[in-house]
Protein backbone atom coordinates (compact mmCIF):
# COMPACT_ATOMS: atom_id res chain seq x y z
CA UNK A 1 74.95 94.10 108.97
CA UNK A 2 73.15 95.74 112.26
CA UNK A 3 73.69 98.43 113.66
CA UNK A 4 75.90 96.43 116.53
CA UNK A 5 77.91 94.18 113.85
CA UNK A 6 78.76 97.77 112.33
CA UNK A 7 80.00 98.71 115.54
CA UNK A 8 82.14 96.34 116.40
CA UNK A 9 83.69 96.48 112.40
CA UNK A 10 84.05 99.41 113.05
CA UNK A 11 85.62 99.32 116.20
CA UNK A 12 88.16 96.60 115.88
CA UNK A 13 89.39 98.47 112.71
CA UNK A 14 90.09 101.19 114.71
CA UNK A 15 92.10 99.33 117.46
CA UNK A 16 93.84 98.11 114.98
CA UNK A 17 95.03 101.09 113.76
CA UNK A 18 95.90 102.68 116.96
CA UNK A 19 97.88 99.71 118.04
CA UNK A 20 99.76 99.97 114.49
CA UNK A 21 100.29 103.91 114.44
CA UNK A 22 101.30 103.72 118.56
CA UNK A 23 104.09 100.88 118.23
CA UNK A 24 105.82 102.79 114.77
CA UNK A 25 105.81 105.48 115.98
CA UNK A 26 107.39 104.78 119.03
CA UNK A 27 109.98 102.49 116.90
CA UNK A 28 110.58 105.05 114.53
CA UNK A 29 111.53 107.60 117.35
CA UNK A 30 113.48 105.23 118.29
CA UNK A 31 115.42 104.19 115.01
CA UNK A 32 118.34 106.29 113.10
CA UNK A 33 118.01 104.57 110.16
CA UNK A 34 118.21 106.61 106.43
CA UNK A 35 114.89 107.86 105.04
CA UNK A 36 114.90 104.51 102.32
CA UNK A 37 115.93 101.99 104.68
CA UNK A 38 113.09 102.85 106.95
CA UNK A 39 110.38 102.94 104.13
CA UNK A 40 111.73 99.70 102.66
CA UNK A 41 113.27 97.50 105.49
CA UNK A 42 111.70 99.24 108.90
CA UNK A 43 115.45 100.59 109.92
CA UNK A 44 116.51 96.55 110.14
CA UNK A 45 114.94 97.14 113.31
CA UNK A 46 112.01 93.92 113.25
CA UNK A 47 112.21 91.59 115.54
CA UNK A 48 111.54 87.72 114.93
CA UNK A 49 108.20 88.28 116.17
CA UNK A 50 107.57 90.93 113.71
CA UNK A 51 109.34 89.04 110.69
CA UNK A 52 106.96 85.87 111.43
CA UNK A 53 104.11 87.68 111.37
CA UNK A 54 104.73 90.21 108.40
CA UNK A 55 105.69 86.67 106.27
CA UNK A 56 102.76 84.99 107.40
CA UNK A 57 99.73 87.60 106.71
CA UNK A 58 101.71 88.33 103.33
CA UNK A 59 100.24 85.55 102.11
CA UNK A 60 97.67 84.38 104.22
CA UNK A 61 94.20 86.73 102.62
CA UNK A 62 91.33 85.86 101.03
CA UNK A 63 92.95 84.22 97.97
CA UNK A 64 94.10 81.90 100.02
CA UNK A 65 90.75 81.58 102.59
CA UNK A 66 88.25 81.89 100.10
CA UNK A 67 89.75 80.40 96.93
CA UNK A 68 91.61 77.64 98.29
CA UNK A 69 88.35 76.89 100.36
CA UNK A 70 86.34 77.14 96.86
CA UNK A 71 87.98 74.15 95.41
CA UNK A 72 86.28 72.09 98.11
CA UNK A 73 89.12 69.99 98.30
CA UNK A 74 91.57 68.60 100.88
CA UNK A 75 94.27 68.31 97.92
CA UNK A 76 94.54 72.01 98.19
CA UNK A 77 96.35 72.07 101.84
CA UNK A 78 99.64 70.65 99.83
CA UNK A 79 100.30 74.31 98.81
CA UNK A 80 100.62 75.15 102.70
CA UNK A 81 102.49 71.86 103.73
CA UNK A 82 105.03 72.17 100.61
CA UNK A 83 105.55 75.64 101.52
CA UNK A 84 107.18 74.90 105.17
CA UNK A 85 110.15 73.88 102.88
CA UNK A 86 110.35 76.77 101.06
CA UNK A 87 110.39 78.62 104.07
CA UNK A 88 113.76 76.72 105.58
CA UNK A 89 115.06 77.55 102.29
CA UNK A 90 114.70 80.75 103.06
CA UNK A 91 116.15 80.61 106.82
CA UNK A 92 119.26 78.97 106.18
CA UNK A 93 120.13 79.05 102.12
CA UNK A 94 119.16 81.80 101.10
CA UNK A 95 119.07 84.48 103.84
CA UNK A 96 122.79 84.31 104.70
CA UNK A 97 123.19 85.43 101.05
CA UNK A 98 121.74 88.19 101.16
CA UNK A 99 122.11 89.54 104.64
CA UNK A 100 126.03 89.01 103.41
CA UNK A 101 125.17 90.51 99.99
CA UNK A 102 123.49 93.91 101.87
CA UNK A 103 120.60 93.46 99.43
CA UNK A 104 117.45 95.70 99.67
CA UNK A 105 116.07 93.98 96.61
CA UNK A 106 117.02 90.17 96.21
CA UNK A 107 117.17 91.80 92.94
CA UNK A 108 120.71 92.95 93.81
CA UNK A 109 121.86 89.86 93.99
CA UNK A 110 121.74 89.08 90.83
CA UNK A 111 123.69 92.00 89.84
CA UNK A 112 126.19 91.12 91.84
CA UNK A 113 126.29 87.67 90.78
CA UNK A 114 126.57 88.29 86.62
CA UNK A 115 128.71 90.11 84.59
CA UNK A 116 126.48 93.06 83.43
CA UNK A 117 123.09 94.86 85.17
CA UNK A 118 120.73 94.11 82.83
CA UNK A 119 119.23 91.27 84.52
CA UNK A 120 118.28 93.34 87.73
CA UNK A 121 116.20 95.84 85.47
CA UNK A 122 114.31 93.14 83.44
CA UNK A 123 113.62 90.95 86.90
CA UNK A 124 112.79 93.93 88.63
CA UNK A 125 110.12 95.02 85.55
CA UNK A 126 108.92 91.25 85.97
CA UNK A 127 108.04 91.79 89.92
CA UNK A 128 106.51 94.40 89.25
CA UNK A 129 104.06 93.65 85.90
CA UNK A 130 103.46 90.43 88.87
CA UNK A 131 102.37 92.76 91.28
CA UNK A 132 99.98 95.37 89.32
CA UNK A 133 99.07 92.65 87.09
CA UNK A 134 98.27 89.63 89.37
CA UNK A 135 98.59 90.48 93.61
CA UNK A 136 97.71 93.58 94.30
CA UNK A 137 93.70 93.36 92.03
CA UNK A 138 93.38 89.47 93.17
CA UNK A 139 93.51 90.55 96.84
CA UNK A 140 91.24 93.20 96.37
CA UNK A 141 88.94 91.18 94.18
CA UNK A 142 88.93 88.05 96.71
CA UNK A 143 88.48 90.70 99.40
CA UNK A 144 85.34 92.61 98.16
CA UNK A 145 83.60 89.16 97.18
CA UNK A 146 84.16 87.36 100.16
CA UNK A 147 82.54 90.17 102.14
CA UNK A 148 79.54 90.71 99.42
CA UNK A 149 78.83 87.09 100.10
CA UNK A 150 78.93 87.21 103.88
CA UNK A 151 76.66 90.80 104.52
CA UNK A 152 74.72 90.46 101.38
CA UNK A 153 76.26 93.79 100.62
CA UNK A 154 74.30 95.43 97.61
CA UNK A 155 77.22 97.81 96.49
CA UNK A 156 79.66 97.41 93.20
CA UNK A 157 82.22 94.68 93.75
CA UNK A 158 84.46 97.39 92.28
CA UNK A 159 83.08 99.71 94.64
CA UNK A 160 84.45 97.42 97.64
CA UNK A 161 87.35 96.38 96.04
CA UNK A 162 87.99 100.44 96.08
CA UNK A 163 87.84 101.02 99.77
CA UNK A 164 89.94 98.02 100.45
CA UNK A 165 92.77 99.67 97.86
CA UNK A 166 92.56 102.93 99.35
CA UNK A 167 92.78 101.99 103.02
CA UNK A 168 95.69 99.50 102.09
CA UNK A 169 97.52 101.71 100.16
CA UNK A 170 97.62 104.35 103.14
CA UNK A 171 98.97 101.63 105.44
CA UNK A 172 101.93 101.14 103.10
CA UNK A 173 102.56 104.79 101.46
CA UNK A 174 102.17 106.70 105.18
CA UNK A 175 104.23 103.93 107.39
CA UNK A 176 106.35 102.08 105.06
CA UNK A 177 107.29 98.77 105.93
CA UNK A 178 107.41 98.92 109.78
CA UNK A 179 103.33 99.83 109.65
CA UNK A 180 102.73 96.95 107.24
CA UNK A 181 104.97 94.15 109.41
CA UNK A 182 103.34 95.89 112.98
CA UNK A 183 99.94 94.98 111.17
CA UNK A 184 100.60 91.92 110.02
CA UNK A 185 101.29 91.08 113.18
CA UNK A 186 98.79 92.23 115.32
CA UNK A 187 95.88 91.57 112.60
CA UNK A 188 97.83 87.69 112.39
CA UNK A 189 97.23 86.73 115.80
CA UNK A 190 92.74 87.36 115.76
CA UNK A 191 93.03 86.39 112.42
CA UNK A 192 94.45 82.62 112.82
CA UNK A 193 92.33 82.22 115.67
CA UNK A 194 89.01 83.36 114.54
CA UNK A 195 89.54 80.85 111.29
CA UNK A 196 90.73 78.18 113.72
CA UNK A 197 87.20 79.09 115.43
CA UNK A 198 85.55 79.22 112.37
CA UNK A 199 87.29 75.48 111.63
CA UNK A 200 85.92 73.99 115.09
CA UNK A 201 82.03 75.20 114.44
CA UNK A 202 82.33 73.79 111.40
CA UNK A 203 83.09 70.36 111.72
CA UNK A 204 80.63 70.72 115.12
CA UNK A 205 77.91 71.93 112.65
CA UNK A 206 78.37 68.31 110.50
CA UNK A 207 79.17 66.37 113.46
CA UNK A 208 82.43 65.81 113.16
CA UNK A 209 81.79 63.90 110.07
CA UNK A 210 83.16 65.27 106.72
CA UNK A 211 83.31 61.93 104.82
CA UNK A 212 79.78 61.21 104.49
CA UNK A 213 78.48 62.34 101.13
CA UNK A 214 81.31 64.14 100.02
CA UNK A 215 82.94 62.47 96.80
CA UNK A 216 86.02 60.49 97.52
CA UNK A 217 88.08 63.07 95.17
CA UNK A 218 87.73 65.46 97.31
CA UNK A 219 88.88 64.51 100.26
CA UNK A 220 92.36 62.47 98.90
CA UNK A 221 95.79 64.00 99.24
CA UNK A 222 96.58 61.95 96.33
CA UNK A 223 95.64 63.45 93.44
CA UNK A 224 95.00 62.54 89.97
CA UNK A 225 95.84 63.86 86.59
CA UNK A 226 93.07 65.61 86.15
CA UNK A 227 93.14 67.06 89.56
CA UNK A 228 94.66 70.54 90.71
CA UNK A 229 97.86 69.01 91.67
CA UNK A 230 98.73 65.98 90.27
CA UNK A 231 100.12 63.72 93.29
CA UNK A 232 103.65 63.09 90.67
CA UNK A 233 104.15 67.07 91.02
CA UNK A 234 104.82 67.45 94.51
CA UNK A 235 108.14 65.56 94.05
CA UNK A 236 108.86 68.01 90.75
CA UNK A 237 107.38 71.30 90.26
CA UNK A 238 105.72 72.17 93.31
CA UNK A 239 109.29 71.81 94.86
CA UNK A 240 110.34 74.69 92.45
CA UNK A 241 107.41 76.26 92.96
CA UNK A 242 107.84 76.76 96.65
CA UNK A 243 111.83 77.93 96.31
CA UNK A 244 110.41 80.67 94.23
CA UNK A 245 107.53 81.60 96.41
CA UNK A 246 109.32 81.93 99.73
CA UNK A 247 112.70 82.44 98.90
CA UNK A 248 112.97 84.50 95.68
CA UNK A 249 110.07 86.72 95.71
CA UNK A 250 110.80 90.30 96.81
CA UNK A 251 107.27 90.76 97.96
CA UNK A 252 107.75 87.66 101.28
CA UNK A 253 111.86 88.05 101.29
CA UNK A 254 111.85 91.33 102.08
CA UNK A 255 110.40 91.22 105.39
CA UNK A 256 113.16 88.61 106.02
CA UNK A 257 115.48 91.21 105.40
CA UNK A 258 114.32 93.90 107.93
CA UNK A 259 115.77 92.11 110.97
CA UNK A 260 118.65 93.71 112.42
CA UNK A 261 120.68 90.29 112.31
CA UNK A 262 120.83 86.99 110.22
CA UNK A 263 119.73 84.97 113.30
CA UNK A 264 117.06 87.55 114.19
CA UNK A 265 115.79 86.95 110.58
CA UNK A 266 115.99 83.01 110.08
CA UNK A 267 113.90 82.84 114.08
CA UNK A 268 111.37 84.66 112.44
CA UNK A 269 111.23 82.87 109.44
CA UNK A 270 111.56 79.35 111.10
CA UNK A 271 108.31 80.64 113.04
CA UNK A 272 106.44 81.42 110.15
CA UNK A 273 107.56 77.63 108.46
CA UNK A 274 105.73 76.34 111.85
CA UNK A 275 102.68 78.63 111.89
CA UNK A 276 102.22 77.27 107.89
CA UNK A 277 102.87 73.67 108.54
CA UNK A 278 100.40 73.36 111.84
CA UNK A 279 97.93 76.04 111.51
CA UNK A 280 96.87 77.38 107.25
CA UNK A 281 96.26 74.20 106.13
CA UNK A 282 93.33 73.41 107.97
CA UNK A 283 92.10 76.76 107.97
CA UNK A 284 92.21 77.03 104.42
CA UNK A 285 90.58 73.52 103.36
CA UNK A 286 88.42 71.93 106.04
CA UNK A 287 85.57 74.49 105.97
CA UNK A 288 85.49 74.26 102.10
CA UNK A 289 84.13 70.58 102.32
CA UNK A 290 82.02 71.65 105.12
CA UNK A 291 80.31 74.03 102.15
CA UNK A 292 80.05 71.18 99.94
CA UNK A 293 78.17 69.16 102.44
CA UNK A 294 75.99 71.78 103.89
CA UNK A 295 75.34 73.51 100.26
CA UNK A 296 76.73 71.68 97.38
CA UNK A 297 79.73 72.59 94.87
CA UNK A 298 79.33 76.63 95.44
CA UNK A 299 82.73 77.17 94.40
CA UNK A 300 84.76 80.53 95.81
CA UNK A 301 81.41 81.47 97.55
CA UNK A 302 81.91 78.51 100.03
CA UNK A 303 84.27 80.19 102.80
CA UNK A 304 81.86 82.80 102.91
CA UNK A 305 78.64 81.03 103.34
CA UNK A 306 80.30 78.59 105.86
CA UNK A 307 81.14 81.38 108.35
CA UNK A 308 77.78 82.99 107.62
CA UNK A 309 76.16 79.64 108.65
CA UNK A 310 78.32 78.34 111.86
CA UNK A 311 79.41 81.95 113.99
CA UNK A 312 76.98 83.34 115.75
CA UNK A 313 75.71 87.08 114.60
CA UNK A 314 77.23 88.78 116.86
CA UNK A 315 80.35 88.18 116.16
CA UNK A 316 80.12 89.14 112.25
CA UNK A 317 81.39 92.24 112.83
CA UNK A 318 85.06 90.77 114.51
CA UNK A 319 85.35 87.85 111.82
CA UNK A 320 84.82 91.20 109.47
CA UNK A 321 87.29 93.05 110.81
CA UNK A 322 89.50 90.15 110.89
CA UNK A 323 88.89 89.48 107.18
CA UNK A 324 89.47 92.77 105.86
CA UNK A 325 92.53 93.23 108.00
CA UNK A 326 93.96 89.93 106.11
CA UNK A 327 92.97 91.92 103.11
CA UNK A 328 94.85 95.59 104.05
CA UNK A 329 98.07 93.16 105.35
CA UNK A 330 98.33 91.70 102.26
CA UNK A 331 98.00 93.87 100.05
CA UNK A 332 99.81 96.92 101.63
CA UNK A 333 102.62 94.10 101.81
CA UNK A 334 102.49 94.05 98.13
CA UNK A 335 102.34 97.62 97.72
CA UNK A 336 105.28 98.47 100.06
CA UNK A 337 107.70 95.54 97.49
CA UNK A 338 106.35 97.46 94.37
CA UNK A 339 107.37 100.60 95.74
CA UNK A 340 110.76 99.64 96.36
CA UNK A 341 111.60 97.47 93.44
CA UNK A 342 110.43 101.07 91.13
CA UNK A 343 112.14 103.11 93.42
CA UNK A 344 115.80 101.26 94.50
CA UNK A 345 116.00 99.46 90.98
CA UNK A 346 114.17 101.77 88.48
CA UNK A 347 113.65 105.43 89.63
CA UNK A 348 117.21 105.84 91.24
CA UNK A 349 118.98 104.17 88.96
CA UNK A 350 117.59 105.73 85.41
CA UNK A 351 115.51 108.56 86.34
CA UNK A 352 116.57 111.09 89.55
CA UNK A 353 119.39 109.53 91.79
CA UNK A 354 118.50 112.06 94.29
CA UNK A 355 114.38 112.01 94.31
CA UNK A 356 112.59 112.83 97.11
CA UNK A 357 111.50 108.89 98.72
CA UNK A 358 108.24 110.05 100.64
CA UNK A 359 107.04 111.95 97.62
CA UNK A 360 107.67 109.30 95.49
CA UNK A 361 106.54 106.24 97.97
CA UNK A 362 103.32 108.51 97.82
CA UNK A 363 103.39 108.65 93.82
CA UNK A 364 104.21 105.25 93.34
CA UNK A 365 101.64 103.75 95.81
CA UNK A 366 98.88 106.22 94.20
CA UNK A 367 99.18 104.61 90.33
CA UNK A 368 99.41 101.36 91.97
CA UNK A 369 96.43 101.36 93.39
CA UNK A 370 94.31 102.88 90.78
CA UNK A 371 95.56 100.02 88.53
CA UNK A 372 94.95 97.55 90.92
CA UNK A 373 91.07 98.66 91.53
CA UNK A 374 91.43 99.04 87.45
CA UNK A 375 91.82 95.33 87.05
CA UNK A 376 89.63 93.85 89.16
CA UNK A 377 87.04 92.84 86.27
CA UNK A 378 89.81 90.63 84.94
CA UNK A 379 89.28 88.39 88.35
CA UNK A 380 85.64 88.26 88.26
CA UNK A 381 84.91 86.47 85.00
CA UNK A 382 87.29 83.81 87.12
CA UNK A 383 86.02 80.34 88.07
CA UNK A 384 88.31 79.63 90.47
CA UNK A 385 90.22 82.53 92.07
CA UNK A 386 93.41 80.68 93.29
CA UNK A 387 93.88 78.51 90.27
CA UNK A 388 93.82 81.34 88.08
CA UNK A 389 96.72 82.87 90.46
CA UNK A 390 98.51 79.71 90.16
CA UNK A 391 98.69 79.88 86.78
CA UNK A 392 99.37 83.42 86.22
CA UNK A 393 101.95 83.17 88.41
CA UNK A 394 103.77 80.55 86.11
CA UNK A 395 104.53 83.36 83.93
CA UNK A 396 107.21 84.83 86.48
CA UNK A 397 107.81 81.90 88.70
CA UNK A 398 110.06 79.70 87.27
CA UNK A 399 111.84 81.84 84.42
CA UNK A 400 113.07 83.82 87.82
CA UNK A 401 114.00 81.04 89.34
CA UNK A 402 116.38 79.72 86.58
CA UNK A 403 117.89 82.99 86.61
CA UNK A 404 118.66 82.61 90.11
CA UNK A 405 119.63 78.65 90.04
CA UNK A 406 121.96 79.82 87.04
CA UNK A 407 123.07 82.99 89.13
CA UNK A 408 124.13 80.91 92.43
CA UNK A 409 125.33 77.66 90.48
CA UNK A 410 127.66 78.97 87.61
CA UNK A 411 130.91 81.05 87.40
CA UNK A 412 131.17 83.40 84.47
CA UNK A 413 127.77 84.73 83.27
CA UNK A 414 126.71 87.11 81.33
CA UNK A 415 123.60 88.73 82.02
CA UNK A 416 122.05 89.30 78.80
CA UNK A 417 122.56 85.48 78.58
CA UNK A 418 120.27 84.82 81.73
CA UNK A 419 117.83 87.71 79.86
CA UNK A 420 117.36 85.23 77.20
CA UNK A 421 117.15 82.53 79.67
CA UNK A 422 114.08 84.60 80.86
CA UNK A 423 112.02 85.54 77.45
CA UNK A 424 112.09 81.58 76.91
CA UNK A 425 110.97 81.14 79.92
CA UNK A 426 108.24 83.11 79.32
CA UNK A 427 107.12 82.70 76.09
CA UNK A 428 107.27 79.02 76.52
CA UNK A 429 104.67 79.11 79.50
CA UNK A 430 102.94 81.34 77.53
CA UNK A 431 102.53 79.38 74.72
CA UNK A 432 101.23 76.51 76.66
CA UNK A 433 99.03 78.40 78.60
CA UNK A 434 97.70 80.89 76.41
CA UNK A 435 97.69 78.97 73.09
CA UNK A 436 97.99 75.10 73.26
CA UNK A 437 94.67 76.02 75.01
CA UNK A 438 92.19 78.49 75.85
CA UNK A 439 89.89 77.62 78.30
CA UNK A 440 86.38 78.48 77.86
CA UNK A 441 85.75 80.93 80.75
CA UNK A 442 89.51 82.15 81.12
CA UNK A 443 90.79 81.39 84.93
CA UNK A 444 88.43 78.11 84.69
CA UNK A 445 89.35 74.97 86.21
CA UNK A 446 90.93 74.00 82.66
CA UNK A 447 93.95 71.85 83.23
CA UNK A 448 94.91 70.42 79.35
CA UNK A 449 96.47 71.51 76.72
CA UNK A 450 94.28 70.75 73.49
CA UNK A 451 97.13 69.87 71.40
CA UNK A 452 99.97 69.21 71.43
CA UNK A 453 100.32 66.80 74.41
CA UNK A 454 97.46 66.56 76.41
CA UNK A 455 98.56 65.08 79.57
CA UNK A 456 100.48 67.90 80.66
CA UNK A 457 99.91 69.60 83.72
CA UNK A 458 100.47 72.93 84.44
CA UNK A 459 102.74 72.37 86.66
CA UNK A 460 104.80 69.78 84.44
CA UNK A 461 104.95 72.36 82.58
CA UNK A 462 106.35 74.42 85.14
CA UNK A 463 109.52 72.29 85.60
CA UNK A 464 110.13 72.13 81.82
CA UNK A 465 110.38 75.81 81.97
CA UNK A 466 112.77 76.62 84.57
CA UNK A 467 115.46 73.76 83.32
CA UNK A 468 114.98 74.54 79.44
CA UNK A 469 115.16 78.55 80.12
CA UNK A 470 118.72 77.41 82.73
CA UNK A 471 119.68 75.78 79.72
CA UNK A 472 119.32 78.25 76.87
CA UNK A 473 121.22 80.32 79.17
CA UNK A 474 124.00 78.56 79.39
CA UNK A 475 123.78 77.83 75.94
CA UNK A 476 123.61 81.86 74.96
CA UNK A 477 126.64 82.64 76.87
CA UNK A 478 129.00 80.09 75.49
CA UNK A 479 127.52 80.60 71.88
CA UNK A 480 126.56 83.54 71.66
CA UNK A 481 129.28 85.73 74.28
CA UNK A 482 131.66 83.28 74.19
CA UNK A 483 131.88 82.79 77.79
CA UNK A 484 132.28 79.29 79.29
CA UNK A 485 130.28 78.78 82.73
CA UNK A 486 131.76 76.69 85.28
CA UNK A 487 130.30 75.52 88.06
CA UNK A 488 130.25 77.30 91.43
CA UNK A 489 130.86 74.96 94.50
CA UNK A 490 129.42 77.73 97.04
CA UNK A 491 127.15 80.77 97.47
CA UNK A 492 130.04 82.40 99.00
CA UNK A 493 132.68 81.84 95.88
CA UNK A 494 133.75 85.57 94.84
CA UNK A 495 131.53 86.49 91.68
CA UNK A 496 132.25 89.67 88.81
CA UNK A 497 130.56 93.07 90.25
CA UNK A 498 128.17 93.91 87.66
CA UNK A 499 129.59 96.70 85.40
């Protein structure tokens, strides 16, 4: 980078900040909302605008730009167009329940719902191994190689994946939640249309013409077997996949849950289904088989080389800011839901009732970050950053879902039945994943089991988990506590207060 790409950086970062720091402050003079509710849902002060926003750059990063790009395949987009149903789960299911549950932690649902805590603490301590284990290093990781790759920087990838930590972590351990949704927003807006910018050059740069020499594999929405997704799974576990995503994952609902009102809340979210459905997917697929015309199959390096190639140099410096801004959204997002999960369902709860919050946001959000820039190496060996996630993420996914679908569809559970529900759940995918097969460079594109039964997808796999692990919960609690489930016609039906 020059002296006047620097600059720029350097000076967008800035305006960023200011812009942040300005509007929470004035927002936080403003609120009389307790000391937690302020770190960990803004006061319930955000705004639709603010909810859309904070939901959208929570997951749009460079996971999502640069690995979904390094597949090099249209197919990949179905991840954004499934996920506008997930989404109006979330508005009008799921929302209402916990706006009428007063939940910080969607967590606290499920304590309400079953007879007995123990299911908060071990879903909680799930979110969390999620979060230090897989989010918060992959962001960092996916952040510090896309911009090695675009500036030729010469420095550690662990070195960069270090400064984008440290910044991020200051963003969510100085402002709480507020600063993280006020920069979501803002950073959102430059963000989306740089990379719909970045989009339009691109096709100009191949003249319009993305067909031509690219392999007819990678440009169908159907896909095969033997393909990423599997055209039969987006009628089976990429539905499941999605409800889990954007409805029952503390690190996206709680931004849904800062809004002062229910209706405040599902406007925001509604926005955020539209901004996914019409805007990410192209953003997040079409200059990936630009790369493979222009350079060939350069896998998780193509986003990078693509903007490197079509924007002028001037503007380096803003698509950097830009970049790193999805970066410090994202993962301060993270950060800020790892905080509260230890700190409303661990810390208060077994440890000090009566702990300080801002020392221990600061505590909390300083381990979390060393173990996150810890971790990195693990993503590096990876061949393919998002598929890695994706599978990973089966490990949480759907043996959190079944405790929910058993929470929210049964009368009379006990909660060390759903806890069983969960270790199968777990060890099952794990098995597969981890056994059946080991792929030769772990986080490779390596999509069958070796024995066992070879055809199985992931994903398949995915749906086998969440209705075997419902089932051996049900099964537990008649068998094993003697308690018969019946079914529950509503969310609303009165359930046992956990004891």
């Amino acid at each position: 980078m020059n002296v006047v790409q620097v600059a720029v950086f350097l000076g967008l970062m800035i305006i960023l900040a200011v812009m942040t720091w300005r509007k929470v402050a004035a927002s936080m003079a403003a609120s009389d909302a307790s000391a937690d509710k302020e770190i960990f849902l803004a006061g319930g002060g955000l705004s639709w605008f603010f909810v859309a926003g904070a939901i959208t750059l929570t997951n749009l990063s460079t996971d999502q730009l640069v690995g979904m790009n390094g597949n090099q395949m249209l197919l990949l987009a179905w991840w954004e167009l499934a996920g506008f149903v997930g989404l109006l789960l979330l508005a009008f299911v799921f929302v209402p329940i916990y706006y009428r549950n007063n939940c910080t932690t969607i967590t606290q649902l499920l304590e309400q719902r079953y007879k007995g805590g123990s299911i908060r603490t071990v879903i909680s301590g799930l979110f969390l191994f999620g979060n230090f284990v897989i989010y918060l290093p992959a962001v960092i990781y996916s952040g510090a190689l896309f911009t090695q790759t675009l500036f030729g920087i010469d420095a550690p990838i662990m070195a960069v994946a270090a400064v984008f930590a440290i910044v991020g972590a200051a963003y969510a351990i100085l402002g709480g939640l507020r600063a993280v949704a006020v920069l979501d927003t803002y950073a959102g807006i430059g963000i989306l249309a740089l990379a719909l910018v970045v989009v339009f050059l691109a096709m100009q740069a191949v003249g319009w013409d993305i067909t031509t020499g690219v392999p007819e594999e990678r440009l169908s929405m159907i896909g095969s077997l033997d393909s990423p997704i599997p055209f039969h799974t987006l009628f089976t576990g990429m539905l499941f996949i999605q409800i889990f995503y954007w409805s029952t994952n503390q690190n996206i609902t709680q931004k849904a849950l800062a809004a002062p009102t229910v209706k405040e809340a599902q406007k925001g979210v509604v926005a955020a289904a539209i901004v996914r459905v019409l805007i990410v997917p192209p953003i997040v697929v079409i200059p990936g088989i630009v790369a493979f015309k222009l350079f060939g199959d350069v896998d998780d390096r193509a986003y990078a080389m693509v903007v490197g190639e079509v924007l002028p140099s001037w503007t380096s410096g803003m698509f950097a800011a830009m970049i790193a801004a999805a970066v410090l959204t994202t993962y301060s997002a993270v950060m800020n839901a790892t905080i509260t999960l230890w700190s409303v369902d661990f810390h208060r709860r077994f440890i000090n009732a009566d702990v300080n919050l801002v020392r221990l946001n600061r505590i909390v959000g300083v381990i979390a970050m060393l173990l996150s820039i810890a971790l990195v190496p693990l993503y590096a060996s990876a061949e393919s950053i998002i598929n890695l996630l994706q599978e990973l993420n089966g490990l949480l996914s759907m043996p959190i879902l079944s405790a929910f679908i058993a929470a929210l569809m049964f009368r009379n559970m006990d909660a060390r039945a759903a806890v069983a529900g969960l270790v199968w759940g777990f060890c099952s995918y794990a098995l597969h994943t981890f056994y059946l097969y080991v792929p030769e460079n772990f986080g490779g594109v390596s999509w069958y089991a070796t024995v066992g039964l070879p055809w199985v997808h992931y994903i398949d796999v995915m749906v086998f988990v969440l209705f075997s692990s419902v089932a051996v919960a049900l099964i537990t609690n008649l068998v094993v506590f003697g308690n018969r489930a019946s079914f529950a016609f509503g969310p609303g039906d009165k359930q046992p207060q956990a004891t």
